[in-house]
N, C-alpha and C. Protein backbone atom coordinates (compact mmCIF):
# COMPACT_ATOMS: atom_id res chain seq x y z
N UNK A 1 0.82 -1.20 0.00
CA UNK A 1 0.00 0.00 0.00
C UNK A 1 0.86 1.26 0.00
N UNK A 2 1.91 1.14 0.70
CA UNK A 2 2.71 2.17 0.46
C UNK A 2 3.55 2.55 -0.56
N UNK A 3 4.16 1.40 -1.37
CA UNK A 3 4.89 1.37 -2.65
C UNK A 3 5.02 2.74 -2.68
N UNK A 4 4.24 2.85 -3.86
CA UNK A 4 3.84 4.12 -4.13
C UNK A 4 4.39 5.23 -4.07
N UNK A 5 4.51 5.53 -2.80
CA UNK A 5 4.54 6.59 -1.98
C UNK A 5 6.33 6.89 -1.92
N UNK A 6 7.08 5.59 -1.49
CA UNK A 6 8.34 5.61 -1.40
C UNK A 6 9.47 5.04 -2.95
N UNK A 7 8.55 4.54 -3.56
CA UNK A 7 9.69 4.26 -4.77
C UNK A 7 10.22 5.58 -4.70
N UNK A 8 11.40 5.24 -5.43
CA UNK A 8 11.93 7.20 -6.05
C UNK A 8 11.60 7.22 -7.64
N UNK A 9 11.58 8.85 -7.38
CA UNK A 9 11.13 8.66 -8.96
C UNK A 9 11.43 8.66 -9.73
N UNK A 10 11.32 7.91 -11.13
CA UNK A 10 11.99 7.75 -12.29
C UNK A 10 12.12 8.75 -12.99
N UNK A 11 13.50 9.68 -13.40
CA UNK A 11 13.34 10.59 -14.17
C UNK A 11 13.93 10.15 -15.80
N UNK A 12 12.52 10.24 -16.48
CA UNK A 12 12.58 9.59 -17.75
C UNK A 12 12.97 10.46 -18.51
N UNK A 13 13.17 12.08 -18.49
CA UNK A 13 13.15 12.78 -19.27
C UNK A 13 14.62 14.30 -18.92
N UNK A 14 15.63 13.97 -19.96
CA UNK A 14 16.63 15.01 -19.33
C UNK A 14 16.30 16.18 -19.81
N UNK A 15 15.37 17.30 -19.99
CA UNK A 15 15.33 18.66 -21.21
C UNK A 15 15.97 19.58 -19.34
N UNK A 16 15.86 19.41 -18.60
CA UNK A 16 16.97 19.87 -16.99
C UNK A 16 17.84 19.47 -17.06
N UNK A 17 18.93 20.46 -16.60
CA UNK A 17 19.71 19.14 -16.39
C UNK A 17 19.26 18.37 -14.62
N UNK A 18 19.73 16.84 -14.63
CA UNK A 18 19.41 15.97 -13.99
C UNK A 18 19.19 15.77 -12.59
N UNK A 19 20.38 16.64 -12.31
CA UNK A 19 20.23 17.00 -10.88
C UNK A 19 19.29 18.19 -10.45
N UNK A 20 19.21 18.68 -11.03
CA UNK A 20 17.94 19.55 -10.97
C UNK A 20 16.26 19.39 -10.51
N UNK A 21 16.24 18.58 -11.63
CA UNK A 21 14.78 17.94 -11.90
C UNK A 21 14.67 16.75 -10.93
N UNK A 22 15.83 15.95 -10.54
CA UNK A 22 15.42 15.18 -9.78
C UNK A 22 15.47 15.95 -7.87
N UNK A 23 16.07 17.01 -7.54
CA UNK A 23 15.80 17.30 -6.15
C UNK A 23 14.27 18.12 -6.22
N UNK A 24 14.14 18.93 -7.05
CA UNK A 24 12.79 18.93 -7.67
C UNK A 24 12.06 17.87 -7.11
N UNK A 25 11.89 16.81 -8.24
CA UNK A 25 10.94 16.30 -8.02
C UNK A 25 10.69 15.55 -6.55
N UNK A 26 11.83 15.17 -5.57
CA UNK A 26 11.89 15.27 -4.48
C UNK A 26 10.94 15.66 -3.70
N UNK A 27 10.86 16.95 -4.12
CA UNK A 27 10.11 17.71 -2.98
C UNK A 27 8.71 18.15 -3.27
N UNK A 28 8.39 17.37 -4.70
CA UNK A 28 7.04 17.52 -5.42
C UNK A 28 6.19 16.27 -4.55
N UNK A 29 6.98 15.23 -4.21
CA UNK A 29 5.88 13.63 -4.68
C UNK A 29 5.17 14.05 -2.71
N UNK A 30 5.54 14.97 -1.59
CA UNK A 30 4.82 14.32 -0.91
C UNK A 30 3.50 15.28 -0.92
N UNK A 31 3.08 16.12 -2.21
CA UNK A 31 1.60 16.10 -2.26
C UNK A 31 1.16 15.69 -3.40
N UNK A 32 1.74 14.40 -4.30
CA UNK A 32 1.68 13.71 -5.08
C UNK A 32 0.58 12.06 -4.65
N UNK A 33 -0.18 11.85 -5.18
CA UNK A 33 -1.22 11.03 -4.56
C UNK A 33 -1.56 10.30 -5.43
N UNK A 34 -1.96 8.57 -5.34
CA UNK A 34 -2.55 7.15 -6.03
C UNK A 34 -3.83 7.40 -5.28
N UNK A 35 -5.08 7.32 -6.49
CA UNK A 35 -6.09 7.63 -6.32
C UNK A 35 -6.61 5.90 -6.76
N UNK A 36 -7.46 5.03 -5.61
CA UNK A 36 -7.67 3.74 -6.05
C UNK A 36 -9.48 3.70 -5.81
N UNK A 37 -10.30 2.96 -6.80
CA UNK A 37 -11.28 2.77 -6.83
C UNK A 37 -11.85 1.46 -7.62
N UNK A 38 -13.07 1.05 -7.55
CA UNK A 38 -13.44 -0.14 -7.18
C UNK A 38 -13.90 -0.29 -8.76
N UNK A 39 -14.19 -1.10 -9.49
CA UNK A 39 -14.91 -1.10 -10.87
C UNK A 39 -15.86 -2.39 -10.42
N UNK A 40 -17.75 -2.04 -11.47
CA UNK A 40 -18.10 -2.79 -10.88
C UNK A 40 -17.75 -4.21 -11.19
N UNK A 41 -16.92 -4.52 -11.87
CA UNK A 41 -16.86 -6.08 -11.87
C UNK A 41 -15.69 -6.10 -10.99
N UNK A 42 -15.59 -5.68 -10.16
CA UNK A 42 -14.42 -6.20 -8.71
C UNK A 42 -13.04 -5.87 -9.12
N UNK A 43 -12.76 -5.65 -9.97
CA UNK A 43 -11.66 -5.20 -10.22
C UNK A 43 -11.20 -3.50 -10.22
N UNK A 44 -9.72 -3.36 -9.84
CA UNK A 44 -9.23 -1.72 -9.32
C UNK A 44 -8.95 -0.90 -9.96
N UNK A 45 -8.73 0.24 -10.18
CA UNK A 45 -8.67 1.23 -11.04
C UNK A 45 -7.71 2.19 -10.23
N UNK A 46 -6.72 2.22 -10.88
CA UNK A 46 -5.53 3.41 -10.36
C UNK A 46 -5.25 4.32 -11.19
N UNK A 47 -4.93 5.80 -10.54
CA UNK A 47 -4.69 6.64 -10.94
C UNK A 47 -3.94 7.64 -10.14
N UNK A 48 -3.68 8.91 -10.62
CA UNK A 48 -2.75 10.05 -10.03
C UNK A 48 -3.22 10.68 -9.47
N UNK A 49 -2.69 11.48 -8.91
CA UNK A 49 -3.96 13.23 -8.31
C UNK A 49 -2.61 14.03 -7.53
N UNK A 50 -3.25 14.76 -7.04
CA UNK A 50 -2.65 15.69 -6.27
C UNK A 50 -3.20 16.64 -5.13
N UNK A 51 -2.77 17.24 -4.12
CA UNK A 51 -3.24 17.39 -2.69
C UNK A 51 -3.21 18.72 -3.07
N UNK A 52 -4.35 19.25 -2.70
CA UNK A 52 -4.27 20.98 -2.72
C UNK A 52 -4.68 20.96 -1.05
N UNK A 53 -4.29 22.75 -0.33
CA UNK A 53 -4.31 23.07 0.64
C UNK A 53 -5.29 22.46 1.49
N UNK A 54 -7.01 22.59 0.83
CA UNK A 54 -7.59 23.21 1.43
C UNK A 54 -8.94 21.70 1.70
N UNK A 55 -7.63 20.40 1.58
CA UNK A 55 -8.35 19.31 2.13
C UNK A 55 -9.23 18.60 0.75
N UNK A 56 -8.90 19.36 -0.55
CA UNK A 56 -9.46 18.47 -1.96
C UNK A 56 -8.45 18.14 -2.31
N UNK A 57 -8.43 17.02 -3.98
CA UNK A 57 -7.39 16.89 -4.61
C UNK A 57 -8.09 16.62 -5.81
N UNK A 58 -6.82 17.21 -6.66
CA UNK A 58 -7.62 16.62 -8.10
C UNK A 58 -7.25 15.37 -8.67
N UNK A 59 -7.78 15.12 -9.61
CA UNK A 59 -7.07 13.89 -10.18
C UNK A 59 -7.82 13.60 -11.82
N UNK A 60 -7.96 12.55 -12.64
CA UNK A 60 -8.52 12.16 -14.07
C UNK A 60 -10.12 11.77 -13.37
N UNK A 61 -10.97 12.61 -14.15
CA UNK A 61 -12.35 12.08 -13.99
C UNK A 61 -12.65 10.46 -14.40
N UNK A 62 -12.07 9.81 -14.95
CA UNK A 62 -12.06 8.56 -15.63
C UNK A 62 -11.76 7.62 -14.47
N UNK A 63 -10.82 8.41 -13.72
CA UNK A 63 -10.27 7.32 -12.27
C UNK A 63 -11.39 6.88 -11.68
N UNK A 64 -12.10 7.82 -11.31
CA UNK A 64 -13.30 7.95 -10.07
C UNK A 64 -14.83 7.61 -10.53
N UNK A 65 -14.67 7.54 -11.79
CA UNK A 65 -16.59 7.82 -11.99
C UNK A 65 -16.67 7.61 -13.60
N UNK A 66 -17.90 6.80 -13.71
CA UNK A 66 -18.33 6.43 -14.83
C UNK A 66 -19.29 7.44 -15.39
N UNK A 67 -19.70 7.39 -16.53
CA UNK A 67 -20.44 8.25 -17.22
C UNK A 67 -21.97 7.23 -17.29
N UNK A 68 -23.24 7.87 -16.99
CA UNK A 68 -24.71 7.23 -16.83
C UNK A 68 -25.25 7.71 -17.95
N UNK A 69 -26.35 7.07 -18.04
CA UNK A 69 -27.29 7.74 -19.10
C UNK A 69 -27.62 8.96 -18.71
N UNK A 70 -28.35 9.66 -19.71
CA UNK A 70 -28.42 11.63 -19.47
C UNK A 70 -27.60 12.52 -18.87
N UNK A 71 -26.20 11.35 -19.38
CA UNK A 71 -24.90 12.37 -18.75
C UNK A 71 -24.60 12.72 -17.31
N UNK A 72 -25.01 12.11 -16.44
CA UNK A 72 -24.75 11.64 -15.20
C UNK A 72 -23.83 11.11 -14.84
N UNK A 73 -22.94 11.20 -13.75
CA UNK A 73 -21.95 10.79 -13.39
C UNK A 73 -22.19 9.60 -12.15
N UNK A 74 -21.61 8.42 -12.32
CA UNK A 74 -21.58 7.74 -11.20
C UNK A 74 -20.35 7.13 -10.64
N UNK A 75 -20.06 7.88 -9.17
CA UNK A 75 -18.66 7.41 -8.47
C UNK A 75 -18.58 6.24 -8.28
N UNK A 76 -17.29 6.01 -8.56
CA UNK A 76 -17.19 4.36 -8.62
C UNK A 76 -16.96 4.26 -7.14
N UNK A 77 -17.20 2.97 -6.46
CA UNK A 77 -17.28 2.22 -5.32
C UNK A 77 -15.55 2.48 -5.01
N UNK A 78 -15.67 2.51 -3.19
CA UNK A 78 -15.00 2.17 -2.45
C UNK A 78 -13.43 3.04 -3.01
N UNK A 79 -13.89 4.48 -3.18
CA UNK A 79 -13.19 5.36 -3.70
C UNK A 79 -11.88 5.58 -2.40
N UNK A 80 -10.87 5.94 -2.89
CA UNK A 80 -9.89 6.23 -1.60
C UNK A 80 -8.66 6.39 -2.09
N UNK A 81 -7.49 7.61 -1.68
CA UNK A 81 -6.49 8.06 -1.70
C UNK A 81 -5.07 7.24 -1.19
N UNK A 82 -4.02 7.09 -1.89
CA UNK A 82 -2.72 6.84 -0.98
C UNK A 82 -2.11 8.28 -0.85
N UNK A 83 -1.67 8.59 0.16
CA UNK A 83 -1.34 10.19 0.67
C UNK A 83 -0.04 9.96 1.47
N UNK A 84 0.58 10.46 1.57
CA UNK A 84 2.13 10.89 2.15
C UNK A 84 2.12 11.22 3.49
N UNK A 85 2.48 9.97 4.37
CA UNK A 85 2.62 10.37 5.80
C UNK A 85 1.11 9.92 6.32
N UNK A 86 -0.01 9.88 5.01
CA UNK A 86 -1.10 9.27 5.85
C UNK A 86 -1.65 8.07 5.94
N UNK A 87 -1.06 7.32 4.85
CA UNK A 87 -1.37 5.72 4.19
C UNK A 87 -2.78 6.26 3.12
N UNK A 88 -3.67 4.83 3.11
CA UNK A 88 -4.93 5.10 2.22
C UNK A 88 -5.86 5.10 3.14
N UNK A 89 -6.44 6.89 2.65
CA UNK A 89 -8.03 7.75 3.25
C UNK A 89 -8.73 7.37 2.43
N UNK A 90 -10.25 7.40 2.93
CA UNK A 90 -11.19 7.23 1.82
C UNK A 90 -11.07 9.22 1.27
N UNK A 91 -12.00 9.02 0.06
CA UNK A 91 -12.04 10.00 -0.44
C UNK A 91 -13.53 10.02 -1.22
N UNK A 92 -14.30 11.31 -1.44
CA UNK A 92 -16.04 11.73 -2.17
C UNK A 92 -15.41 12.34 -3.00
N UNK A 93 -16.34 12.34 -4.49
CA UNK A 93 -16.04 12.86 -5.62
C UNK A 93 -17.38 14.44 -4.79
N UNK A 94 -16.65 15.19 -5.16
CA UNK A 94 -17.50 16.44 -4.90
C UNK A 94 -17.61 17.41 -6.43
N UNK A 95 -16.98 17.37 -7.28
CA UNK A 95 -17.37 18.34 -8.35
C UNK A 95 -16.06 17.77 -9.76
N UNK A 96 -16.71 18.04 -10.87
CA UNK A 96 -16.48 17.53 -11.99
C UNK A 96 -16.13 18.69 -13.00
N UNK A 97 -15.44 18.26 -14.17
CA UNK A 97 -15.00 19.60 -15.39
C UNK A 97 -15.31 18.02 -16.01
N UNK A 98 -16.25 17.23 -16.73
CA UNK A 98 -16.32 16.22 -17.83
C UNK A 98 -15.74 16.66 -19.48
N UNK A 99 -15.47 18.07 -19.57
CA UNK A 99 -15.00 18.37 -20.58
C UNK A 99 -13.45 18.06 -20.89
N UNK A 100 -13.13 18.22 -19.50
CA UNK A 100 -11.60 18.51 -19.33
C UNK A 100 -11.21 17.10 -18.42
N UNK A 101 -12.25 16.11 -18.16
CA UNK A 101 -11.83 14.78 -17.89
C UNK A 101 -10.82 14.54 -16.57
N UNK A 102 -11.56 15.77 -15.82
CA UNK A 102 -11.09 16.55 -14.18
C UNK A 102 -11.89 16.32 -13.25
N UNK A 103 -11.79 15.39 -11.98
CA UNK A 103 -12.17 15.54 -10.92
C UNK A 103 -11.56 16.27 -9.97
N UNK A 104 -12.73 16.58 -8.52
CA UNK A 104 -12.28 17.16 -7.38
C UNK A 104 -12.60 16.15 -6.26
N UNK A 105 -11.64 15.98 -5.89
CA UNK A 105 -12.12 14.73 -4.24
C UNK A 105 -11.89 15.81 -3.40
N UNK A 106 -12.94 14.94 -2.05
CA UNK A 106 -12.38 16.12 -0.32
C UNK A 106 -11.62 14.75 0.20
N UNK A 107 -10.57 14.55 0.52
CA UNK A 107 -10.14 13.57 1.04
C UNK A 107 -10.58 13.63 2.60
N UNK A 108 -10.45 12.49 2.85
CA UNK A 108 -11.39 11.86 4.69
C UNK A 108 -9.97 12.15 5.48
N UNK A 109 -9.04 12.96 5.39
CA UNK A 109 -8.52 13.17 7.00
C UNK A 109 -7.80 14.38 6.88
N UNK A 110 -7.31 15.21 7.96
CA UNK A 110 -7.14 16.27 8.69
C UNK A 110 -5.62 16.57 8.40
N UNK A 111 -5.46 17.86 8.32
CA UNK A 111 -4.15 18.30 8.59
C UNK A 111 -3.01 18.13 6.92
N UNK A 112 -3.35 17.63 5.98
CA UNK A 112 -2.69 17.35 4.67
C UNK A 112 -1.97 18.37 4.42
N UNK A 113 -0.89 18.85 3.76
CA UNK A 113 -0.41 19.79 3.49
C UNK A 113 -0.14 19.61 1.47
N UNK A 114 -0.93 20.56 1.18
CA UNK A 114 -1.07 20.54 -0.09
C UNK A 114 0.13 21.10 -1.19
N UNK A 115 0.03 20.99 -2.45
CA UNK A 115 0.63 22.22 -3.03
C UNK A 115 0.39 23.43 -3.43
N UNK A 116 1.34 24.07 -3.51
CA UNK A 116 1.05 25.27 -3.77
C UNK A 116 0.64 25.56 -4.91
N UNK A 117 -0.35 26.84 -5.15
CA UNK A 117 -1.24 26.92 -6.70
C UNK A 117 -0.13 28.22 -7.55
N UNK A 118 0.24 27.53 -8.24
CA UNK A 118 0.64 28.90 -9.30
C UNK A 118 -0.37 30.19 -9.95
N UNK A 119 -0.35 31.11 -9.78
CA UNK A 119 -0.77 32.30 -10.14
C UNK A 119 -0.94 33.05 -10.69
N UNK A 120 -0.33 32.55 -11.72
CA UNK A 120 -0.62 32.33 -13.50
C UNK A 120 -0.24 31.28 -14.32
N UNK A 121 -1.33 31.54 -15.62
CA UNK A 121 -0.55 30.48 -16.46
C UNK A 121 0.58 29.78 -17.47
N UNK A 122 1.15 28.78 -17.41
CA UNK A 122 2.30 28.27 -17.90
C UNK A 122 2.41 29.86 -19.29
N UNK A 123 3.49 30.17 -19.58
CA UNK A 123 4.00 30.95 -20.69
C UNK A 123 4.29 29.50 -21.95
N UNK A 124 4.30 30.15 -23.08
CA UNK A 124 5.07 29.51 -24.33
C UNK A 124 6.50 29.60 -23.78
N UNK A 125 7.13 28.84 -23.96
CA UNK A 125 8.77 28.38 -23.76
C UNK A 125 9.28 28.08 -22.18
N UNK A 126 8.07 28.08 -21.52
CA UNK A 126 8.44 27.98 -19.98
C UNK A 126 8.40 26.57 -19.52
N UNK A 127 9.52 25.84 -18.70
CA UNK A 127 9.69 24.65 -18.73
C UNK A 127 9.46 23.78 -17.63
N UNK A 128 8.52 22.85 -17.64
CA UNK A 128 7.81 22.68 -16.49
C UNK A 128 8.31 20.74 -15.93
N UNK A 129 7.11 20.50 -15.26
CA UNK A 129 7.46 19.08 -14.67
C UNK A 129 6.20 18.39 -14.70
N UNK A 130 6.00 17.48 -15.32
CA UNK A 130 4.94 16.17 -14.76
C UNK A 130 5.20 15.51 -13.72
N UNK A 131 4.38 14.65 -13.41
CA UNK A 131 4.78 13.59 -11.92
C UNK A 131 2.95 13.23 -12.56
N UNK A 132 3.96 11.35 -12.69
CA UNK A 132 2.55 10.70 -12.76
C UNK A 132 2.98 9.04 -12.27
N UNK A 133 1.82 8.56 -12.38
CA UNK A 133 2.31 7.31 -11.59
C UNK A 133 1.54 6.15 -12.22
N UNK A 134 1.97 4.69 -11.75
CA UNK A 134 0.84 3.75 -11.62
C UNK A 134 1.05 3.19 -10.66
N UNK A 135 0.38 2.04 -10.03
CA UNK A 135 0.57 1.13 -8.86
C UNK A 135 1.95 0.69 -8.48
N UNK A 136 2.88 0.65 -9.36
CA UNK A 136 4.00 0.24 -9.22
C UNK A 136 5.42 1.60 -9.18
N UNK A 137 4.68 2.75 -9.79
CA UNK A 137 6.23 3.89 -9.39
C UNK A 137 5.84 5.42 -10.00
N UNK A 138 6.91 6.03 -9.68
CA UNK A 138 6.28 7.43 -10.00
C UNK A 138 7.37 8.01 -10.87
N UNK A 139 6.66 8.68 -12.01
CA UNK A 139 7.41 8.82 -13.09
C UNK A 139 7.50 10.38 -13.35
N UNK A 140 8.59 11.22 -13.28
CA UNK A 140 8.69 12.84 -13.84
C UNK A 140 9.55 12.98 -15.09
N UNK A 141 8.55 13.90 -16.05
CA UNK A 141 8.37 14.25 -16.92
C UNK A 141 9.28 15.64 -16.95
N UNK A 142 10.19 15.93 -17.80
CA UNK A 142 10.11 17.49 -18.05
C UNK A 142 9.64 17.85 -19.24
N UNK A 143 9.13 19.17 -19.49
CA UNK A 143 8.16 19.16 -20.54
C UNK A 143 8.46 21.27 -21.05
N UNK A 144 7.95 20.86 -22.23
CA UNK A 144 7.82 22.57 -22.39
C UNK A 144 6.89 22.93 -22.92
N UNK A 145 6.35 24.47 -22.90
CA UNK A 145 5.02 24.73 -23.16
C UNK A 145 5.17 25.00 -24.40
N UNK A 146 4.35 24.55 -25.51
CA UNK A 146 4.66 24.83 -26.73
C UNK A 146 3.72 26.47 -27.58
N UNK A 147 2.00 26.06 -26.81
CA UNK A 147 1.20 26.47 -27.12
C UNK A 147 0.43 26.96 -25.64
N UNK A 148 -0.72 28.26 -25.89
CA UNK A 148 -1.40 28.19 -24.58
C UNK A 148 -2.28 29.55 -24.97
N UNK A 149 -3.34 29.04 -24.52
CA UNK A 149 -4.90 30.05 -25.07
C UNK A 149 -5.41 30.78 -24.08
N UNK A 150 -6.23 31.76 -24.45
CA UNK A 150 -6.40 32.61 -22.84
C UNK A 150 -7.27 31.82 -22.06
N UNK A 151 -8.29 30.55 -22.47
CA UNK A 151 -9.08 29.92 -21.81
C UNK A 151 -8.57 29.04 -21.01
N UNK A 152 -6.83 28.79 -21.06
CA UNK A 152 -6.15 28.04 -20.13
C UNK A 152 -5.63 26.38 -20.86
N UNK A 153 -5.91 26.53 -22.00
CA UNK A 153 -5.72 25.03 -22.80
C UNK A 153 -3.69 25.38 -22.83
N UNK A 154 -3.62 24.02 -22.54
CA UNK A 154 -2.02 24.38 -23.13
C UNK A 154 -1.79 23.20 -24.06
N UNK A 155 -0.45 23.45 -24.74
CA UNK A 155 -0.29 22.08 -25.76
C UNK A 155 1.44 22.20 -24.88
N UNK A 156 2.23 20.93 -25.19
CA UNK A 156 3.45 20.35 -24.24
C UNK A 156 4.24 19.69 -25.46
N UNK A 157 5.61 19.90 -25.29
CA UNK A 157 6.73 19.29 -25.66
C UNK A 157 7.63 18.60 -25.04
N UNK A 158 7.79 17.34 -24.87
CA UNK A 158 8.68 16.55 -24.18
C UNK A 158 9.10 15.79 -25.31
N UNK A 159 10.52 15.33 -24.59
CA UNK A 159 11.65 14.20 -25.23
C UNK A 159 10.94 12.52 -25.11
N UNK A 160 10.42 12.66 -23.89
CA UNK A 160 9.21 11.41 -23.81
C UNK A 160 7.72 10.92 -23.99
N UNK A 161 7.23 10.02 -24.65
CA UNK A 161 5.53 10.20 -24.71
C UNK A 161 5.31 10.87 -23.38
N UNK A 162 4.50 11.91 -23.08
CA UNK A 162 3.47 12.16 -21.90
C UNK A 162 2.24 10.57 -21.73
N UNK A 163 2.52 9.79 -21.85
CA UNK A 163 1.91 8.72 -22.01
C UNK A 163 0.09 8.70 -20.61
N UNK A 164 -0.28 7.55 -20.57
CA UNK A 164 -1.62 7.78 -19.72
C UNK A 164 -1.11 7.36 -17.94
N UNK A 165 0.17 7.22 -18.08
CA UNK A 165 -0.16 7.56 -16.02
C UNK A 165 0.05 8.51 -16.17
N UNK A 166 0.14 10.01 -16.91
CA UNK A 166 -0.03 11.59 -16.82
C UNK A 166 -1.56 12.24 -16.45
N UNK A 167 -2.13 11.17 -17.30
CA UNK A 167 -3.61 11.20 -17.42
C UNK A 167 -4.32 12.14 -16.19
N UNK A 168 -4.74 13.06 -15.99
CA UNK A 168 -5.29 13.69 -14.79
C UNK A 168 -4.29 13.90 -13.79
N UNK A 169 -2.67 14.15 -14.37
CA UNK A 169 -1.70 14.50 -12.71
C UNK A 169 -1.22 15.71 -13.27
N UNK A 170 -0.63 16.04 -12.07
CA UNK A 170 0.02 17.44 -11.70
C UNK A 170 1.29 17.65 -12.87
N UNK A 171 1.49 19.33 -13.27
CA UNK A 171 2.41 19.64 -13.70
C UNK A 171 2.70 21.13 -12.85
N UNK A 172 3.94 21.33 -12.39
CA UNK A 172 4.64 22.02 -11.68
C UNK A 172 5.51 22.85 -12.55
N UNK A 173 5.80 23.96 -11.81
CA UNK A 173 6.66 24.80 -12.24
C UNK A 173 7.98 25.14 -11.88
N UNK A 174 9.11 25.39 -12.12
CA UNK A 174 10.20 25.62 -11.95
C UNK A 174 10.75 25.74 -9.94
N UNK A 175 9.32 26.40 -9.62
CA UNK A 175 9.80 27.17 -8.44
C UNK A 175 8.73 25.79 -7.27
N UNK A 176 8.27 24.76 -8.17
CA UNK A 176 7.62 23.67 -7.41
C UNK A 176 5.84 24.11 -6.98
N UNK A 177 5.50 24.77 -8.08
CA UNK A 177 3.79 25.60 -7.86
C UNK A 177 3.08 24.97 -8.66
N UNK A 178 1.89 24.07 -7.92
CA UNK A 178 1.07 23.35 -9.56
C UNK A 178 0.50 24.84 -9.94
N UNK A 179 0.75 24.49 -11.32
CA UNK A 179 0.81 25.39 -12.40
C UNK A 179 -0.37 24.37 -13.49
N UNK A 180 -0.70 23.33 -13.87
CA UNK A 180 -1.81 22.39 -14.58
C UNK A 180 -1.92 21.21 -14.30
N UNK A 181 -2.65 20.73 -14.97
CA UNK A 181 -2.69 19.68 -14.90
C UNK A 181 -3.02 18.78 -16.62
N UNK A 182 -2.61 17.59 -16.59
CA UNK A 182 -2.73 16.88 -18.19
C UNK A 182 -4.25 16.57 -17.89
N UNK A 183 -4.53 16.04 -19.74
CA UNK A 183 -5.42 15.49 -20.15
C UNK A 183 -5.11 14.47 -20.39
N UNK A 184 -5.96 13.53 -20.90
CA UNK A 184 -6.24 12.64 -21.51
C UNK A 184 -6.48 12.92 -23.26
N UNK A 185 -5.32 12.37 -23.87
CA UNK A 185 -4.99 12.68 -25.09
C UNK A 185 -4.62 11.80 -25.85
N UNK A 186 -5.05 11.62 -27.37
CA UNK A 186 -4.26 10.30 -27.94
C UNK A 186 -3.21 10.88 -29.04
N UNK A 187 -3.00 12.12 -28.99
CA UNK A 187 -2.35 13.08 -29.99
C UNK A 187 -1.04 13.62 -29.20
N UNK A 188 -0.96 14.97 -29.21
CA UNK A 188 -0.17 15.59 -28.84
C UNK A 188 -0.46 15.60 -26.85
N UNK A 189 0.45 15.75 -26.37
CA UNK A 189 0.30 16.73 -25.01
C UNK A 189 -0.68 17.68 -24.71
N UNK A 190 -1.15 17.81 -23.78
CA UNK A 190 -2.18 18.43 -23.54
C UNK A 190 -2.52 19.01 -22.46
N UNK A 191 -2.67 19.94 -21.68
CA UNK A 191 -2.71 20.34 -20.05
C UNK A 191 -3.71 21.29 -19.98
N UNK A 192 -4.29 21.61 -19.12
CA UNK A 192 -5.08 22.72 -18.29
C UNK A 192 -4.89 23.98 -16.81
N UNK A 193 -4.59 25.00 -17.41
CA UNK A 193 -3.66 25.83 -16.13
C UNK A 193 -4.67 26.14 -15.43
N UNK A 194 -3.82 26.01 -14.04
CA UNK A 194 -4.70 25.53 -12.47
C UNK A 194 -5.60 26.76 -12.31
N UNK A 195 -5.04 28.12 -12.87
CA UNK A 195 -5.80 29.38 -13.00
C UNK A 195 -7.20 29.47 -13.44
N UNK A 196 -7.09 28.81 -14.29
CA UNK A 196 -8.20 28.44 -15.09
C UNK A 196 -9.27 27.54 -13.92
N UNK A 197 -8.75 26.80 -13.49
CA UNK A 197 -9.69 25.93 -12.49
C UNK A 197 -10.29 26.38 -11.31
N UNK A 198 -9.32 27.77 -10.92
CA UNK A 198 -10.02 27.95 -9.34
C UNK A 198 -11.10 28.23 -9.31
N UNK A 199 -12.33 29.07 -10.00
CA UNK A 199 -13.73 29.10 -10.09
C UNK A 199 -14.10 27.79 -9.27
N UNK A 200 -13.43 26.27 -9.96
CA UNK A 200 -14.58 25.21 -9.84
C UNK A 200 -13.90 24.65 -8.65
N UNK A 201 -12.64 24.84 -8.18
CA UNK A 201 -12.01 24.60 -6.72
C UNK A 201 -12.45 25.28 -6.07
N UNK A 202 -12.55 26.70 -6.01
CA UNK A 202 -13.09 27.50 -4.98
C UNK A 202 -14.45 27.11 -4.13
N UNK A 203 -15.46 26.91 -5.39
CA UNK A 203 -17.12 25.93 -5.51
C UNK A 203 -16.48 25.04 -4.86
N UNK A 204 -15.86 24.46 -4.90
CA UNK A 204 -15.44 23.08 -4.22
C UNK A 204 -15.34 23.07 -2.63
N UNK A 205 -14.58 24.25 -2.70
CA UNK A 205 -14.04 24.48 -1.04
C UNK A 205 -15.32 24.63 -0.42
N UNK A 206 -16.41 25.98 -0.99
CA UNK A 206 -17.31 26.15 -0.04
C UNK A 206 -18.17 25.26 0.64
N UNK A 207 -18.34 23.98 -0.65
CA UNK A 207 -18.89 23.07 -0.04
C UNK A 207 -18.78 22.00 1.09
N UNK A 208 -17.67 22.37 1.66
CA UNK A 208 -16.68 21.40 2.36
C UNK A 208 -17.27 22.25 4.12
């Protein structure tokens, strides 16, 4: 259950140099989070996320919840977090972006220390970090912004596929600030700046 949490992480990608990106990423993975949930034929479903301040986290809408008829969302069973220093919390899907293939969980325990939100969005040529995972290790990405729209869409350049444990995880910035997060893409790279999101985090918080 802990795996996870303590592998170190694989840095697949040199566009840093090495030592860099890896004390970096260091100090990224302990609000770096394995998001595990139940499918109904009994079998598990893993995914990424990440710990914000204020007791949510995000992660890939695909992890957590199926799509119903009339476009309804249904959380998959026996939803729950691996978290840093806390083992596995359960965790409630509280609010959705289905466009952008983005959930928000409130995770079930006290005291988390999140990351920090960047305060604007990624620039063209500004060079950032993934951190994504599967059940077995955690993988950082360096990446660059190629493209980026005022609605917060970005497009990404890396030396490595952004492949699907990116799928719904954190991308960081130089100074260690989530700054987006990926999509789910079968093309190019793809991300969403966190700026763009606080409207539906904020909604999130009040409900808490």
């Amino acid at each position: 259950m802990e795996n996870f949490r303590t592998l170190a992480a694989a840095i697949i990608n040199q566009s840093r140099e090495v030592s860099n990106l890896r004390s970096l990423a260091q100090r990224l993975l302990a609000s770096v989070i394995e998001v595990r949930a139940a499918l109904p034929d009994g079998s598990e479903v893993f995914g990424t996320g990440v710990v914000l301040d204020n007791g949510l986290a995000l992660t890939a809408l695909h992890n957590v919840a199926d799509e119903a008829t009339e476009g309804r969302l249904l959380p998959l069973r026996n939803l729950r977090a691996v978290v840093h220093g806390h083992g596995e919390v359960s965790a409630q899907l509280v609010a959705a972006a289905p466009n952008l293939d983005l959930a928000i969980l409130r995770l079930e325990v006290a005291g988390i220390k999140g990351a920090p939100l960047a305060l604007r969005a990624p620039l063209p040529g500004e060079q950032l970090v993934a951190v994504g995972g599967s059940s077995e290790e955690i993988a950082v990405v360096g990446a660059t912004v190629t493209e980026s729209s005022k609605c917060g869409a970005l497009l990404l350049a890396s030396e490595r596929k952004i492949d699907d444990r990116f799928f719904g995880a954190p991308i960081f910035d130089g100074e260690g600030r989530l700054c987006a997060m990926t999509l789910s893409s079968d093309d190019s790279a793809k991300a969403f700046a966190i700026v763009a999101l606080r409207p539906l985090i904020d909604q999130a918080a009040r409900l808490q």
